[in-house]
Protein backbone atom coordinates (compact mmCIF):
# COMPACT_ATOMS: atom_id res chain seq x y z
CA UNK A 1 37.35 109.92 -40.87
CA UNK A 2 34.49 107.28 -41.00
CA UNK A 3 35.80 105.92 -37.73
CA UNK A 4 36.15 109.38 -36.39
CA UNK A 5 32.73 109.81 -37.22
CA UNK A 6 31.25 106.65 -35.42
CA UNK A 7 33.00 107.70 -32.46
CA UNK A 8 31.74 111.16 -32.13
CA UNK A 9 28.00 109.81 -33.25
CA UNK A 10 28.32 107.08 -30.04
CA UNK A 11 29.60 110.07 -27.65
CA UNK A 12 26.15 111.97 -28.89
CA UNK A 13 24.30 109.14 -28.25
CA UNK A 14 25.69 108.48 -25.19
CA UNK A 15 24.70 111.88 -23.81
CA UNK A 16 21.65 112.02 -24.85
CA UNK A 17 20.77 108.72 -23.50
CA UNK A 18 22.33 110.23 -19.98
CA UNK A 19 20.10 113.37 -20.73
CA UNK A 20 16.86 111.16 -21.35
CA UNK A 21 17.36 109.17 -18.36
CA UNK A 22 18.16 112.10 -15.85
CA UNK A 23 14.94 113.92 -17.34
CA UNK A 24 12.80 110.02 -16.88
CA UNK A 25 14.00 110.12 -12.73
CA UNK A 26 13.22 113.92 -12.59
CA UNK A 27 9.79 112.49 -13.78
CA UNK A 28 9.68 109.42 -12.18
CA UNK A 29 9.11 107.61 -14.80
CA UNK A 30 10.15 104.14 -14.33
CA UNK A 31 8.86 102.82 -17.74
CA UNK A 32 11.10 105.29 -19.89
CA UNK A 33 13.97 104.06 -17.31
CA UNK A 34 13.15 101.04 -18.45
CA UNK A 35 13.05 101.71 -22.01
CA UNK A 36 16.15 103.64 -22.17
CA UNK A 37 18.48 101.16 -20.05
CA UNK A 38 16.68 98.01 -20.17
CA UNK A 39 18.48 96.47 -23.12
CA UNK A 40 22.18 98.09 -22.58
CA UNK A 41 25.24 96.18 -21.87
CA UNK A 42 26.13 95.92 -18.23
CA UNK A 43 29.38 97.79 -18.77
CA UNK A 44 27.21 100.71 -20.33
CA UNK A 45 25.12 100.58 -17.54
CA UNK A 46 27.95 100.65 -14.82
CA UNK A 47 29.38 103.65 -16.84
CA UNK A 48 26.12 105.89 -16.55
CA UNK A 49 25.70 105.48 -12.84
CA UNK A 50 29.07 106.35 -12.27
CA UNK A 51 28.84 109.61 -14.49
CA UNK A 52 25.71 110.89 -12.38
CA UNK A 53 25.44 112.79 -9.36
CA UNK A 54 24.69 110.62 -5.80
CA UNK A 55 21.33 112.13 -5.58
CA UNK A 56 20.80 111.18 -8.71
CA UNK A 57 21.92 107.73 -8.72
CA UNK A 58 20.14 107.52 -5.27
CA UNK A 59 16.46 108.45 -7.61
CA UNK A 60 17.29 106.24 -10.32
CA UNK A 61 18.17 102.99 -8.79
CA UNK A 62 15.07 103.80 -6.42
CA UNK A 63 12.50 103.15 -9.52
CA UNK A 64 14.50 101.06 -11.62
CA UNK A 65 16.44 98.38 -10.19
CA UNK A 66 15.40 95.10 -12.89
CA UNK A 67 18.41 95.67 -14.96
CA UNK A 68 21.24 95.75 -12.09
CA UNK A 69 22.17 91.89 -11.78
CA UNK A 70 25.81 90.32 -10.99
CA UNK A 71 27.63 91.84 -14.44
CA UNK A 72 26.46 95.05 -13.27
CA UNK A 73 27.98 95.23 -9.93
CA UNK A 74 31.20 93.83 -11.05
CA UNK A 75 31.43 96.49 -13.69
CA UNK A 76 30.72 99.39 -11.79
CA UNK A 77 33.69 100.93 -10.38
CA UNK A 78 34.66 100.08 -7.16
CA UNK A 79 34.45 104.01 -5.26
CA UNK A 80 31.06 103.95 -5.88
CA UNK A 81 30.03 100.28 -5.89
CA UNK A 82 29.20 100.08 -1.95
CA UNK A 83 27.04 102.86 -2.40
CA UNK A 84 25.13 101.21 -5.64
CA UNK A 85 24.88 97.88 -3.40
CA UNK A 86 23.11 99.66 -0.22
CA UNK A 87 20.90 101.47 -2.16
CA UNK A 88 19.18 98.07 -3.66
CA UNK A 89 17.17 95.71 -2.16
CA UNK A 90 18.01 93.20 -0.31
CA UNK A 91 16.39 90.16 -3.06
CA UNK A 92 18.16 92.58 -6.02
CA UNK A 93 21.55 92.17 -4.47
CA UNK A 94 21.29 88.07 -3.69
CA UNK A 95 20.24 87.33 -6.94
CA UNK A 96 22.55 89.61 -8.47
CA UNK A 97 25.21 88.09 -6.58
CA UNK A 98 24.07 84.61 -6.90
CA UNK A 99 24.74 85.10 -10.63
CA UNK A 100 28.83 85.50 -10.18
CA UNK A 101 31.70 83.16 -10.34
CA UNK A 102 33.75 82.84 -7.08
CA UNK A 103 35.95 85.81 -8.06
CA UNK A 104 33.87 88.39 -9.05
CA UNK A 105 32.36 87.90 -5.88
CA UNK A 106 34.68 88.15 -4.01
CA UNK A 107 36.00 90.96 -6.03
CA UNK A 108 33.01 92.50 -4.97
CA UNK A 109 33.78 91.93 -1.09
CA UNK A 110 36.89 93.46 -1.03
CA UNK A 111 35.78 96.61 -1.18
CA UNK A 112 32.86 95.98 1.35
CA UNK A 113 32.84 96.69 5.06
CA UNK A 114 31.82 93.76 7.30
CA UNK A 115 28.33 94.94 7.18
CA UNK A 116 27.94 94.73 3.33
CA UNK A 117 29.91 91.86 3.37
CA UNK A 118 27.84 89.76 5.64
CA UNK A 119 24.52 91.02 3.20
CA UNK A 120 26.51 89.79 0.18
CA UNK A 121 27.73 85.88 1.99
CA UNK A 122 24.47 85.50 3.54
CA UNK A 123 22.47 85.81 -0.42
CA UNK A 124 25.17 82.66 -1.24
CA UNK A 125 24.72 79.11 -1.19
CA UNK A 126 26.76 77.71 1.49
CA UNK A 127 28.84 75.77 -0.68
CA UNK A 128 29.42 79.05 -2.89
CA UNK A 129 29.78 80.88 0.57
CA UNK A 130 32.51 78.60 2.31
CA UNK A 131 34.19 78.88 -1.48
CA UNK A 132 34.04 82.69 -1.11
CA UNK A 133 35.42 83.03 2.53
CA UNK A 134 38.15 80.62 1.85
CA UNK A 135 39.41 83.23 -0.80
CA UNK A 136 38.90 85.73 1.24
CA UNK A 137 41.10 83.85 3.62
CA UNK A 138 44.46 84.47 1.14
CA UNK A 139 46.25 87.24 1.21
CA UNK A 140 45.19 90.71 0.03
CA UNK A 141 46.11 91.14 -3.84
CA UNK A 142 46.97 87.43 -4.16
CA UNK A 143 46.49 84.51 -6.94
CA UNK A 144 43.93 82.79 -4.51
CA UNK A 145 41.52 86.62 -4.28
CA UNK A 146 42.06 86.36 -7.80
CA UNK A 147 40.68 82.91 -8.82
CA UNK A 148 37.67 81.39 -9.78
CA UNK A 149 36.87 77.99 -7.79
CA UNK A 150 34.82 76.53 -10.52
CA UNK A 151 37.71 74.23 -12.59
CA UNK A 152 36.80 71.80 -15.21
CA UNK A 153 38.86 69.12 -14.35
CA UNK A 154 39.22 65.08 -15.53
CA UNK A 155 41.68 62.49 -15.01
CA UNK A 156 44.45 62.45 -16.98
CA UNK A 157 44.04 59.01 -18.54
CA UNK A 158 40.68 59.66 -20.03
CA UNK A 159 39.95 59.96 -23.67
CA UNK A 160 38.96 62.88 -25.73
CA UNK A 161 35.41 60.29 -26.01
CA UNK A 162 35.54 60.11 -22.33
CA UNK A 163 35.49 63.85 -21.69
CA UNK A 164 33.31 65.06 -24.37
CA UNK A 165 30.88 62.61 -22.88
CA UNK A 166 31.27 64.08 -19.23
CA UNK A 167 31.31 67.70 -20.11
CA UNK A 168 27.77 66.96 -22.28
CA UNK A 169 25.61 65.58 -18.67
CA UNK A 170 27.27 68.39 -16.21
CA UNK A 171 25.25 70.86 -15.24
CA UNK A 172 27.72 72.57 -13.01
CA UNK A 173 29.91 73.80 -15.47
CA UNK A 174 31.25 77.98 -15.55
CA UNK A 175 29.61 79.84 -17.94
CA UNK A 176 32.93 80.51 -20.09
CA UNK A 177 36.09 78.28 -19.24
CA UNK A 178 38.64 77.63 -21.95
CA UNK A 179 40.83 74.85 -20.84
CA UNK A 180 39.87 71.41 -19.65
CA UNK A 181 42.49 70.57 -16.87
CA UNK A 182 44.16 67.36 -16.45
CA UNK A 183 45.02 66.00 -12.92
CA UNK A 184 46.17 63.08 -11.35
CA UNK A 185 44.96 60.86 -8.61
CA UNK A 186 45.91 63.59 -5.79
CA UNK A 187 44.40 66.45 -7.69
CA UNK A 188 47.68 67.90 -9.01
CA UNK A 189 47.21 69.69 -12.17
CA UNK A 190 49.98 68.09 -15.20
CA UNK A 191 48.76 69.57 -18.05
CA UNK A 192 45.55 71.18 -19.65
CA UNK A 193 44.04 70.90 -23.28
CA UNK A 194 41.77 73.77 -25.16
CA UNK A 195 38.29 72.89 -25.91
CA UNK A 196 39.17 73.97 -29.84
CA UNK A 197 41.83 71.30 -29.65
CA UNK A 198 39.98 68.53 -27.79
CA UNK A 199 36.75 69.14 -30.09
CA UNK A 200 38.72 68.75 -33.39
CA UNK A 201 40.44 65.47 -31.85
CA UNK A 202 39.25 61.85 -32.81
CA UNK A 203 37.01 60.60 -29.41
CA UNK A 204 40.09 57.44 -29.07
CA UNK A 205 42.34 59.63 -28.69
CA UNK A 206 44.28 60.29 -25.02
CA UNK A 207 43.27 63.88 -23.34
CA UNK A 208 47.43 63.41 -22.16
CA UNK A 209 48.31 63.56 -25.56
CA UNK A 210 47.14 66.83 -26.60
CA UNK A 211 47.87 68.80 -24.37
CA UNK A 212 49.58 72.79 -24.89
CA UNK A 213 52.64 73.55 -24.11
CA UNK A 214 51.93 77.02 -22.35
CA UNK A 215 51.14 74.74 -19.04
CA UNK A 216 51.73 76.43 -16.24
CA UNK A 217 50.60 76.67 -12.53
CA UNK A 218 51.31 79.72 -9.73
CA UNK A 219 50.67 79.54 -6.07
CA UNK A 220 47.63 80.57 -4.53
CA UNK A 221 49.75 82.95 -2.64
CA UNK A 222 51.59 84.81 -5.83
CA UNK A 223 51.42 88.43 -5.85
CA UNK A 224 48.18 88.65 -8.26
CA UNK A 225 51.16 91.37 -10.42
CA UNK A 226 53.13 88.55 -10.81
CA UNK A 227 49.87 86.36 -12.15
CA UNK A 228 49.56 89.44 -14.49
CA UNK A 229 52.87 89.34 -15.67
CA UNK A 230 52.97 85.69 -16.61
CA UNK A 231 49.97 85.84 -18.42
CA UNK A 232 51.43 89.16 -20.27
CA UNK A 233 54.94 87.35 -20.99
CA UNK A 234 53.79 83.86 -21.95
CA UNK A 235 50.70 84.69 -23.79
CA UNK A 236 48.37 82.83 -21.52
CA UNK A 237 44.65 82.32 -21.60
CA UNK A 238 43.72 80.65 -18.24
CA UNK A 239 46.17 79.66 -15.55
CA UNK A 240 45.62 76.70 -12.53
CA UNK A 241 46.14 77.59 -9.18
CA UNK A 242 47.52 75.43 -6.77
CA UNK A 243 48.01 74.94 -2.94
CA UNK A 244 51.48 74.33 -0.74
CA UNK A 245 50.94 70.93 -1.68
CA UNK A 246 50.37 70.92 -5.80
CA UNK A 247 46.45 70.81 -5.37
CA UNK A 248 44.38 72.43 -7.68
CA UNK A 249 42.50 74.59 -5.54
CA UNK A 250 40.87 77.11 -8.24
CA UNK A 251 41.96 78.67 -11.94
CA UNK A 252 42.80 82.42 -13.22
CA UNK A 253 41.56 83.65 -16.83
CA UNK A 254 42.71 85.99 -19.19
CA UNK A 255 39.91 88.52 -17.95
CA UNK A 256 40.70 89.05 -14.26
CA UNK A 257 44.88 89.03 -15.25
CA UNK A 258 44.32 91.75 -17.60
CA UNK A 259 42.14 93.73 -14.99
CA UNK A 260 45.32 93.63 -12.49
CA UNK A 261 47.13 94.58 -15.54
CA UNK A 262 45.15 98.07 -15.79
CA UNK A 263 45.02 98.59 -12.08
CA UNK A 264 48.59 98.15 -12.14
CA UNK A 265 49.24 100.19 -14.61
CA UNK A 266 46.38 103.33 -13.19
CA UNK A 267 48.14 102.97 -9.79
CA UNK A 268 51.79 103.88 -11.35
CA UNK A 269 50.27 106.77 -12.92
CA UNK A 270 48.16 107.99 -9.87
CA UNK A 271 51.27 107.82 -7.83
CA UNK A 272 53.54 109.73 -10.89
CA UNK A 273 51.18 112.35 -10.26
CA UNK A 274 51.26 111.94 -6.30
CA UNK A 275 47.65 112.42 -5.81
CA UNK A 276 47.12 108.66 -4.37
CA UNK A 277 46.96 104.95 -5.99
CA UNK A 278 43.24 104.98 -5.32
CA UNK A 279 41.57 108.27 -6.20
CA UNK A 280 38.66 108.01 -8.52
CA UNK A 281 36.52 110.56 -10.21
CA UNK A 282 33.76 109.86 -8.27
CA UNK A 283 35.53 111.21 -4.79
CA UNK A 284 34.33 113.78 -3.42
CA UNK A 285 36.00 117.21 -2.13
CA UNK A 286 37.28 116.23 1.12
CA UNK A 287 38.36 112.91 0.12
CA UNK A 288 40.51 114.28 -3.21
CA UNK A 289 42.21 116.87 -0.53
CA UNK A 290 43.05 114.44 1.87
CA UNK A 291 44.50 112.04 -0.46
CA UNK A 292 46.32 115.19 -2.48
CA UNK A 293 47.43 116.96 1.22
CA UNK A 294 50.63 114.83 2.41
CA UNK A 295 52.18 115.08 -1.06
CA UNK A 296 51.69 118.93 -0.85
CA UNK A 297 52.73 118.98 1.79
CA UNK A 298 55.99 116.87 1.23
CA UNK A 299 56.49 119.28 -1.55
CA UNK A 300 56.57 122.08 0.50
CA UNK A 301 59.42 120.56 2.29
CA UNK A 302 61.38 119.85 -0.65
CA UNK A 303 61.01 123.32 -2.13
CA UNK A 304 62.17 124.64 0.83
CA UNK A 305 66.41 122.76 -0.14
CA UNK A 306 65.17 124.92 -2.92
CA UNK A 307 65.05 127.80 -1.65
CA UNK A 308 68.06 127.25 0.78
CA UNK A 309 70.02 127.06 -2.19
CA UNK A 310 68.85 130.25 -3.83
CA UNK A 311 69.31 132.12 -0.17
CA UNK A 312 73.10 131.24 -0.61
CA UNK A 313 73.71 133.38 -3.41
CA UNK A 314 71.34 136.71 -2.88
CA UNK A 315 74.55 138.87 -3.03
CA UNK A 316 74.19 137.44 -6.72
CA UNK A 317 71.16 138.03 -7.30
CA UNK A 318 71.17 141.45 -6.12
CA UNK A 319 73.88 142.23 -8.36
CA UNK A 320 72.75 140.73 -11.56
CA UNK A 321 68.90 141.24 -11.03
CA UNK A 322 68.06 139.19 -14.26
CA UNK A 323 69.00 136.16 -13.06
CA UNK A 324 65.80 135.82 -11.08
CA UNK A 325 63.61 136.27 -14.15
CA UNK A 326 65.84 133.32 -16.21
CA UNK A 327 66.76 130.83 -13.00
CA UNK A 328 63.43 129.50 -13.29
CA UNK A 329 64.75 128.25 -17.18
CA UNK A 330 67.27 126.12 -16.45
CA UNK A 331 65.49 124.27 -13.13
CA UNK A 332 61.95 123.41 -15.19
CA UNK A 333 63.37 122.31 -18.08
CA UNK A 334 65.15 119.78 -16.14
CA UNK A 335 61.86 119.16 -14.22
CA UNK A 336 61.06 118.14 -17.45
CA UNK A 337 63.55 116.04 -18.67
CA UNK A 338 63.81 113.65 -15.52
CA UNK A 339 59.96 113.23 -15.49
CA UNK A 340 60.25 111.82 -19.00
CA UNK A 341 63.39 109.55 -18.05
CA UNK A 342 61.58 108.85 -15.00
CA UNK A 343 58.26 107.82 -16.91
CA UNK A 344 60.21 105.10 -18.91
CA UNK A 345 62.00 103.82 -15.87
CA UNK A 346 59.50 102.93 -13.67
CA UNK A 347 57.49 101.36 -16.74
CA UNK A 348 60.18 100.11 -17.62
CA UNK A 349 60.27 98.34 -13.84
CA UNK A 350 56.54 97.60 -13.74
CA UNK A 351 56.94 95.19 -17.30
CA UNK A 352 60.55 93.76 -16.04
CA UNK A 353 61.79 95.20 -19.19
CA UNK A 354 64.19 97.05 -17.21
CA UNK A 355 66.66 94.78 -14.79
CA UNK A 356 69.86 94.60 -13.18
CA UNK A 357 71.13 93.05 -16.15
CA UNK A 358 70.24 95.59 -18.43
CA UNK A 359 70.34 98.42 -16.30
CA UNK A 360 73.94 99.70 -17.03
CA UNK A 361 73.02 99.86 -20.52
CA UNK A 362 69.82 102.26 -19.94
CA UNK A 363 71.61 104.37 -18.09
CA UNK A 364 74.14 104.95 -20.26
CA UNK A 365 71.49 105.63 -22.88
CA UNK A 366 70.02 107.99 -20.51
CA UNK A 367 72.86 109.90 -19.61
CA UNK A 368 73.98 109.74 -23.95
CA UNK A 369 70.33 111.35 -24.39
CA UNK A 370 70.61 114.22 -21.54
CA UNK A 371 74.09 115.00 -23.17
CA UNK A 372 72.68 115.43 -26.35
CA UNK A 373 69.49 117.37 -25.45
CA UNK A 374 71.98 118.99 -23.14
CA UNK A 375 74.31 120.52 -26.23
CA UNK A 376 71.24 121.31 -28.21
CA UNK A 377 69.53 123.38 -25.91
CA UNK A 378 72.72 125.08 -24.70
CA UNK A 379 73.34 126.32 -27.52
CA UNK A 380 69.78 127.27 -27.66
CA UNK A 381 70.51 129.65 -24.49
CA UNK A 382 73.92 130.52 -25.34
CA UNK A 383 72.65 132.46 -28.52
CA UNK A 384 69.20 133.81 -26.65
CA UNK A 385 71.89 135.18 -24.14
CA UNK A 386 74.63 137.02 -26.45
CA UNK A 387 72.19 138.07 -29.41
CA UNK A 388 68.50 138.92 -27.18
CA UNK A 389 69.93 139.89 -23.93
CA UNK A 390 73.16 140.97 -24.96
CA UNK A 391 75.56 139.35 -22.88
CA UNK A 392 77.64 136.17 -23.87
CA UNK A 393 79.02 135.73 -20.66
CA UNK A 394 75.17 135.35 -19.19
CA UNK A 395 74.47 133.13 -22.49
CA UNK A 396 77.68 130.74 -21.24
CA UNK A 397 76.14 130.59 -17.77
CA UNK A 398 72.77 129.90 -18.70
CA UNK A 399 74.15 126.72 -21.39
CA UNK A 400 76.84 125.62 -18.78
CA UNK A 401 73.63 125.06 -16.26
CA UNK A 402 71.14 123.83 -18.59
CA UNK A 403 74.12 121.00 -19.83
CA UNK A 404 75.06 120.15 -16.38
CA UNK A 405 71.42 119.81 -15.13
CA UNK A 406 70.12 118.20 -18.43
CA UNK A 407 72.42 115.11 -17.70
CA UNK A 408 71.76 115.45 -13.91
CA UNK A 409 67.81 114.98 -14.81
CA UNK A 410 68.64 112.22 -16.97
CA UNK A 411 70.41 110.08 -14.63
CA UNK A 412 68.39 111.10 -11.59
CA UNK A 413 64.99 109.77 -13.82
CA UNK A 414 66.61 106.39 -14.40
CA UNK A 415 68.97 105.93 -10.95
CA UNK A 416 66.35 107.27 -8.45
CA UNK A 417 63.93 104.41 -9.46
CA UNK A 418 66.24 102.04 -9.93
CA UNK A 419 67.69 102.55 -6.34
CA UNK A 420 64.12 101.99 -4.53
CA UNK A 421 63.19 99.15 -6.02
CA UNK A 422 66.59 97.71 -5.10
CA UNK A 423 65.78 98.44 -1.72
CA UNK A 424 61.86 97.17 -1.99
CA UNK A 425 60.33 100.44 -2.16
CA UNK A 426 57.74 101.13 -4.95
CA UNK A 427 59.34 103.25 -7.46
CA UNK A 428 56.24 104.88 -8.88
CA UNK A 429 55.25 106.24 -5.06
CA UNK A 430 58.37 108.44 -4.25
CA UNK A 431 60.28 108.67 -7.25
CA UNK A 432 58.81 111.32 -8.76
CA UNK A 433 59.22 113.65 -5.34
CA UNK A 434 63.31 112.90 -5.35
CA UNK A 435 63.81 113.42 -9.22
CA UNK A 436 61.87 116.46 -8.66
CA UNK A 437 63.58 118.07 -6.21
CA UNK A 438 67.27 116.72 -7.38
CA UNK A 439 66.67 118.55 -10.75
CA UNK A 440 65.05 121.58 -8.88
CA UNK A 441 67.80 122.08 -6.37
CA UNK A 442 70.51 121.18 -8.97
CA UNK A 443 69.26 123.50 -11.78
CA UNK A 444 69.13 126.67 -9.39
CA UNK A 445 72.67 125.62 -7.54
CA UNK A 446 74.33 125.30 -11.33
CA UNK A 447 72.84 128.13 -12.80
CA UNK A 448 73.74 130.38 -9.43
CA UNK A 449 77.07 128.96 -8.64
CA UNK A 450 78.13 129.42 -12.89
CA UNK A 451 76.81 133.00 -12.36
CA UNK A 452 78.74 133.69 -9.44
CA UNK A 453 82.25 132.48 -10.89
CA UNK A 454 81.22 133.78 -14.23
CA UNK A 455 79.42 136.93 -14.32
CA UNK A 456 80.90 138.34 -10.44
């Protein structure tokens, strides 16, 4: 309850801290801006302007503009973020920028046309710029867009004295790093030690002899899911990256995996729901529609097999004229029932929990479960139909179809995304259109065709 509480107090304050600041801008009054944002976090920040109106955002980062630095921009999601970075000055944006390790910025550029990138490279050092652009040089969604160039790295012969010593005089280090990476004469990364472990070491001792065992390195070129994964599955905190040849060429940290990590996992629900892996909340009317259209429109193909199927038996329907009010029954629970097989699946897919060599055994469970949720709500219908409506023979019809299309909606949730990603396609983009329509056309065919033999 106390926790409940706390919650529901911050959402209050949160409001009326939106409230204050929308009534400061309607005033223009830059020193109760200042008041009311100057000492939030960045991420609090980045969450207002994204909750407000363009206009409004448009007014408010026109009189207050101190507080917006690098942890700002990189918070603040990325639909609006272009718009955030035009609308500042040109000196707010370099140092902002100038703030940022190598990924954030170039976090930042992705999502930049060549105009704002070219404001964002020229506000860099050249050595941070020719950093920046050679990240920008790997592949879209890769380990090298995803790393950070700044390593702390020292041969692997030194002593824990040795290091301690060196880390002490730079004045180049990242402002959070939490491995110390060993390499040898070529720059290959072969092992890296924890600062924790390093500090509590005596200074003789050999940085090559305490090293952790969760050493690993991925290729610049990785799919940046893949980066996620490992960092998911072996309980990573920072990861080296390396070039075709072993370099070390930049590092990965827990942070930026488990932001893939969320994006991965927002995409696969965006595209359950078929409205588009990058719609936001901040997209306007046209641009929702467009990105919402095609699948409409794809649906309005598929529930056309629909109604093909129905069309074959209007003799049937004419005759029995109930069977129009109940069809709809059978066809959405199974709608139902393979979007919640289908959920698992492609999660299932996404985490490599589910495999070829364990994918026998969830379909079997699958197709156990519709069986079982099959007989249970058959006999659910089968009594609605003799006792409510009066007729065991429609009852028997109505079971038969919801049994047959129960286990149909099972396996289809399971098999359908199992079959495109065998073939490479992404199971979370399409799946959801096929199971739908398989469950739809099968649930009206079953509980048609039963009436037809049964009740004609």
């Amino acid at each position: 309850m106390r926790e409940q509480s706390e919650q529901r107090d911050e959402k209050e304050l949160q409001a009326e801290r939106l409230s204050a600041v929308l009534q400061a801008v309607e005033n223009r009054d830059a020193s109760r801006i200042e008041a009311l944002l100057g000492t939030l976090h960045p991420a609090d920040i980045a969450d207002l302007l994204e909750q407000i109106s363009p206009l409004e955002r448009s007014e408010l980062l026109a009189l207050w503009h101190g507080g917006i630095d690098g942890d700002v921009l990189s918070e603040i999601d990325e639909s609006i973020r272009e718009e955030v970075i035009e609308a500042l000055p040109d000196n707010v944006v370099a140092e902002a920028v100038r703030e940022l390790d190598t990924d954030d910025v170039v976090d930042i550029l992705e999502d930049l046309d060549q105009e704002g990138q070219e404001k964002i490279l020229s506000a860099l050092e050249n050595a941070d710029r020719v950093a920046v652009e050679q990240a920008l040089a790997y592949p879209e969604h890769s380990a090298g867009r995803l790393m950070q160039r700044e390593t702390v790295t020292v041969p692997e012969f030194w002593s824990v004295g040795e290091t301690s010593e060196y880390l002490r005089r730079a004045d180049w280090l990242p402002d959070q790093f939490y491995h110390v990476i060993l390499v040898d004469p070529r720059m290959r990364p072969v092992g890296y030690t924890t600062l924790g472990r390093m500090l509590s070491s005596p200074v003789e001792v050999l940085m090559r002899d305490i090293t952790e065992d969760s050493f690993r390195t991925v290729k610049a070129t990785d799919e940046e899911a893949d980066v996620a994964y490992y960092f998911n599955q072996y309980h990573l905190i920072s990861c080296p990256v390396v070039d075709e040849n072993g370099r070390l060429v930049g590092v990965i940290t827990i942070d930026d995996a488990m932001n893939v990590l969320d994006e991965e996992h927002e995409e696969d629900m965006l595209r359950l729901a078929r409205v588009g892996d990058d719609s936001s909340i901040q997209d306007g009317p046209i641009a929702t529609a467009r990105q919402r259209l095609p699948w409409l429109a794809i649906n309005l193909v598929t529930a056309s097999l629909s109604a093909m199927v129905i069309s074959q038996f209007d003799a049937t329907i004419a005759q029995v004229v109930i069977l129009a009010a109940l069809m709809p029954i059978v066809a959405s629970t199974g709608g139902i029932a393979g979007t919640q097989s289908l959920a698992v699946s492609v999660r299932g897919l996404a985490t490599r929990d589910l495999t070829s060599s364990n994918a026998r055994r969830v379909v079997r469970r699958e197709l156990f479960a519709g069986m079982v949720n099959g007989v249970v709500l058959a006999a659910i219908l089968f009594l609605a139909g003799t006792f409510i409506i009066g007729d065991y023979h429609l009852g028997l019809v109505l079971a038969s179809a919801m049994l047959v299309n129960q286990v149909v909606a099972a396996l289809g949730g399971v098999l359908v995304p199992l079959t495109l990603n065998r073939f490479g396609l992404d199971p979370a983009l399409a799946s959801a259109t096929f199971v739908t329509t398989l469950t739809d056309v099968m649930g009206f065919f079953a509980f048609l065709g039963l009436a037809t033999v049964i009740l004609i």
